[in-house]
C-alpha atoms as a PDB file:
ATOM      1  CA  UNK A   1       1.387  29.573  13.648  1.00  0.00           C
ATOM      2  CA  UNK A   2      -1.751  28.455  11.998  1.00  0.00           C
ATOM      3  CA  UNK A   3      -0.488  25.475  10.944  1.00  0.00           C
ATOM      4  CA  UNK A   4       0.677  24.389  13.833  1.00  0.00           C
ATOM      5  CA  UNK A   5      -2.508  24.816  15.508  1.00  0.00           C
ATOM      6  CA  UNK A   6      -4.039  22.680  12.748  1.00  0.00           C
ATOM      7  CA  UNK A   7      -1.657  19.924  14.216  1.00  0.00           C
ATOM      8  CA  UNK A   8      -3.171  19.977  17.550  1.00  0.00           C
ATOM      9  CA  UNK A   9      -6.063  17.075  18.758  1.00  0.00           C
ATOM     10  CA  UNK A  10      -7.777  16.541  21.703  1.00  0.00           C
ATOM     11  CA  UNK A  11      -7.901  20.708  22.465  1.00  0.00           C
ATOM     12  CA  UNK A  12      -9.540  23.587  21.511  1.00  0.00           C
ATOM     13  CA  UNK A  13      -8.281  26.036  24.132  1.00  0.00           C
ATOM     14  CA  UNK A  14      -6.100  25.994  27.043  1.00  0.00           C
ATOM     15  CA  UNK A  15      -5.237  28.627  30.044  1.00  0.00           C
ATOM     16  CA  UNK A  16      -2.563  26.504  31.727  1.00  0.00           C
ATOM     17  CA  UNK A  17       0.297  27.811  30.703  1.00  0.00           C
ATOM     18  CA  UNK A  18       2.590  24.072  31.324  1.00  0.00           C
ATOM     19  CA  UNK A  19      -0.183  22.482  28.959  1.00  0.00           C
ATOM     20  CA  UNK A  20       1.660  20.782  25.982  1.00  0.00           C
ATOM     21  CA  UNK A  21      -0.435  19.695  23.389  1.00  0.00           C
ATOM     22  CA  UNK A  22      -0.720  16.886  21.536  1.00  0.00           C
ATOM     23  CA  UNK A  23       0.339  16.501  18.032  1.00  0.00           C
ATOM     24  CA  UNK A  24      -0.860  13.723  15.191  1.00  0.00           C
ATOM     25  CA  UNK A  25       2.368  11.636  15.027  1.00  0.00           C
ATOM     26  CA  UNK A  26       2.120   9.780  11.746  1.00  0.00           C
ATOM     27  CA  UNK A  27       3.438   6.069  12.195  1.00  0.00           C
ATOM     28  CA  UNK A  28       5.584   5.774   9.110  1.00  0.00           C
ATOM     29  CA  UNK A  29       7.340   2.501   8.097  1.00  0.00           C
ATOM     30  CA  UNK A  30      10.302   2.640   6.428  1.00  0.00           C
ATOM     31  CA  UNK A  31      10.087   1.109   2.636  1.00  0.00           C
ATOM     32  CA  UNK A  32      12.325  -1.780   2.479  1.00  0.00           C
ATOM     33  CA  UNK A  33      14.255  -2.083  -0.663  1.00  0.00           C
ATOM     34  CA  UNK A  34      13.038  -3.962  -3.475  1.00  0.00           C
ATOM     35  CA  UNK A  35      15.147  -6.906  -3.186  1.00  0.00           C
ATOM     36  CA  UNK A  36      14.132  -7.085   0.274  1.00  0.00           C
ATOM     37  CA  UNK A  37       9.868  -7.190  -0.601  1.00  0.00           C
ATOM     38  CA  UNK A  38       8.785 -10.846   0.075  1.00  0.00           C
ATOM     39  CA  UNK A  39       5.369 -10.102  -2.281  1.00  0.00           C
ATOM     40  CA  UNK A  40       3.185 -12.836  -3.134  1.00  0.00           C
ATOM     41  CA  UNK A  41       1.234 -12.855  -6.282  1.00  0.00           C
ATOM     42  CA  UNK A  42      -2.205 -14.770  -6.244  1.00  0.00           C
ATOM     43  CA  UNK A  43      -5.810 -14.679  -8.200  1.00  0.00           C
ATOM     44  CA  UNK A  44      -8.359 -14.071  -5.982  1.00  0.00           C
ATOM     45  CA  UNK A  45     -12.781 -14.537  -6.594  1.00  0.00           C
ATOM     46  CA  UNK A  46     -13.567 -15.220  -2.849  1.00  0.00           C
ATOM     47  CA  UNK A  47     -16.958 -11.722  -1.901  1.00  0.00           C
ATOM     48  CA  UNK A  48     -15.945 -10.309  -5.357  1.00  0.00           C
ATOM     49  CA  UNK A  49     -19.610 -11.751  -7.599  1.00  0.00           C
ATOM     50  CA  UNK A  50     -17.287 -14.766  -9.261  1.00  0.00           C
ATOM     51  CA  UNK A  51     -14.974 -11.729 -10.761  1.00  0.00           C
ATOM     52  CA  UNK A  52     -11.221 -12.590 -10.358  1.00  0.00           C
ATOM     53  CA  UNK A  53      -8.930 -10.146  -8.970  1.00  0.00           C
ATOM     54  CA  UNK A  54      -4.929  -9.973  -8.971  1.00  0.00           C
ATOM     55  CA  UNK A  55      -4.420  -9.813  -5.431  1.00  0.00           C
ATOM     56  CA  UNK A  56      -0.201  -8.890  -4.273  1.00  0.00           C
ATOM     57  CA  UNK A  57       0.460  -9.122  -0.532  1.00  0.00           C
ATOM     58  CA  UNK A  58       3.557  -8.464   1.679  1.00  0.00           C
ATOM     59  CA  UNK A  59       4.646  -5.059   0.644  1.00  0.00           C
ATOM     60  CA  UNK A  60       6.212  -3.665   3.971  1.00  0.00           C
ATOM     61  CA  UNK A  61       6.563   0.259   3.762  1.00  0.00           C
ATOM     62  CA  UNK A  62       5.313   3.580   3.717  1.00  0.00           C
ATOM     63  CA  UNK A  63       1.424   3.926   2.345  1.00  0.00           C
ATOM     64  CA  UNK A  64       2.603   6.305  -0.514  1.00  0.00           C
ATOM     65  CA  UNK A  65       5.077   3.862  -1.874  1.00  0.00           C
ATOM     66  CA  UNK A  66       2.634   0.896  -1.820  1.00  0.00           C
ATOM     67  CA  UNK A  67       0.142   3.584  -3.361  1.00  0.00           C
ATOM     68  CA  UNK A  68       2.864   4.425  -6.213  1.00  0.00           C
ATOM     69  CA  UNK A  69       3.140   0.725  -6.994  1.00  0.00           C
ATOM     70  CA  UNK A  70      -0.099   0.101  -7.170  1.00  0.00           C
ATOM     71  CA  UNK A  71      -0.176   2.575  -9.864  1.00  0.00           C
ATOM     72  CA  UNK A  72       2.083   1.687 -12.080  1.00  0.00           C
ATOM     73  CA  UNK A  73       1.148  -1.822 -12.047  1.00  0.00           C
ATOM     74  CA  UNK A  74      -2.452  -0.686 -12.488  1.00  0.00           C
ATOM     75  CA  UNK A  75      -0.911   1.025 -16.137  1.00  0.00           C
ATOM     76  CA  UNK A  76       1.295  -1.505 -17.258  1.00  0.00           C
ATOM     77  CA  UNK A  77      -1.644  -3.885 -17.612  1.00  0.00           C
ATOM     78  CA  UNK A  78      -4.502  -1.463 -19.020  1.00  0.00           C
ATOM     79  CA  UNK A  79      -6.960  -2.005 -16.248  1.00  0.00           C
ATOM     80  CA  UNK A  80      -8.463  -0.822 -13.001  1.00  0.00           C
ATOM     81  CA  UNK A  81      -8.123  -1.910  -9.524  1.00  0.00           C
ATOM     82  CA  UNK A  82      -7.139  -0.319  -5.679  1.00  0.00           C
ATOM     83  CA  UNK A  83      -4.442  -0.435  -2.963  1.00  0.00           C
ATOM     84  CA  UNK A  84      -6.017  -0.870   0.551  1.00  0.00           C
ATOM     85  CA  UNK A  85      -5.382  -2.973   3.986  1.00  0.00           C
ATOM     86  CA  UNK A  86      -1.781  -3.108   2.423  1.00  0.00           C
ATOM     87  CA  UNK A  87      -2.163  -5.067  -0.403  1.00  0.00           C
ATOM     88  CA  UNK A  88      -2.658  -4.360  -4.332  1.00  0.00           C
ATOM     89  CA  UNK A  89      -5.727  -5.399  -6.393  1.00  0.00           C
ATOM     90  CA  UNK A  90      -5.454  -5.415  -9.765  1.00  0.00           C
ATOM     91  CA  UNK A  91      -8.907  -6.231 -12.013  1.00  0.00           C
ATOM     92  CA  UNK A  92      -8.520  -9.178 -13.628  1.00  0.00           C
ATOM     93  CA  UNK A  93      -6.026 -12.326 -13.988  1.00  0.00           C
ATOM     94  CA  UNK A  94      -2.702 -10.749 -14.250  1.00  0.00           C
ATOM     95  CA  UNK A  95      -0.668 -13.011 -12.316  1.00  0.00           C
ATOM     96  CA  UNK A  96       1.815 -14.260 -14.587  1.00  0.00           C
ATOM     97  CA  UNK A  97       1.836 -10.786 -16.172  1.00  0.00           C
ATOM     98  CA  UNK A  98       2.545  -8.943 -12.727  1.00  0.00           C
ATOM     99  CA  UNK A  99       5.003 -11.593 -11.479  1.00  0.00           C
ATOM    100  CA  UNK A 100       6.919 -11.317 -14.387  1.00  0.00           C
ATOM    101  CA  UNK A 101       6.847  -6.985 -14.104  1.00  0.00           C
ATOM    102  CA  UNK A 102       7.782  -7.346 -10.364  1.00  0.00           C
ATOM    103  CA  UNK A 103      10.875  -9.689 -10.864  1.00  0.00           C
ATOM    104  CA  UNK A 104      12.080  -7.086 -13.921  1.00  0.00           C
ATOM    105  CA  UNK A 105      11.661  -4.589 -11.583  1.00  0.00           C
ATOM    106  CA  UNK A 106      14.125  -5.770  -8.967  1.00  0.00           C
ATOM    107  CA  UNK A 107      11.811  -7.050  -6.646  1.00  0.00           C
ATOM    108  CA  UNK A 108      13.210 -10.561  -6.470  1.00  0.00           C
ATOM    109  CA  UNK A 109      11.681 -11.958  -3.993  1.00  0.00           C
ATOM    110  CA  UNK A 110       8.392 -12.233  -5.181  1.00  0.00           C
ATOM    111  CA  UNK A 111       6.537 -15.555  -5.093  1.00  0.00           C
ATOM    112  CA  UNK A 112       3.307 -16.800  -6.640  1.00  0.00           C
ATOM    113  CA  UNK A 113       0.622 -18.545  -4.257  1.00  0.00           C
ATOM    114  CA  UNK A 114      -1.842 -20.809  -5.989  1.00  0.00           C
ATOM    115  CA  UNK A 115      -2.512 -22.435  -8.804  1.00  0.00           C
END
């Protein structure tokens, strides 16, 4: 029963005994399948003091997923960067590198954008 308290917002106590309380209700977005990711690989230097990022956009699907990604492209090339706002940073220029990865991976949709 705890837990499910923890679940309710909005509410600390109520004495109407109809009262239904609200819940969090997570919006989750189903992960399309790789072949089905329309990702765009791109360097990026624009509010980042001249350093250039690896920037992929277009992932459509659950946080977690994008998150788990993120990660593994983060180790494949030995360096840093974040997932956030939907899209995957990567420390450096990696384009080539991480368009290369994605494609061997089965997501064959993926583009490059820029020069």
């Amino acid at each position: 029963m705890a837990k499910k308290q923890k679940e309710r917002v909005n509410v600390v106590y109520s004495t109407n005994p109809n009262y239904q309380y609200e819940s969090e209700q997570e919006d989750s977005v189903e992960t399309l399948a790789k072949n089905q990711q329309k990702l765009y690989v791109s360097i990026d230097k624009k509010q980042r003091a001249g350093k250039e990022v690896t920037l992929i956009e277009g992932f459509i699907g659950d946080e977690d997923d994008l998150k788990e990604l993120g990660k593994i492209l983060k180790s494949k090339c030995g360096v840093g960067g974040s997932v956030k706002d939907g899209e995957i940073l990567i420390q450096g220029n990696f384009r080539d590198k991480l368009f290369d990865l994605l494609i061997k991976d089965g997501y064959t949709q993926t583009k490059k954008k820029g020069g």
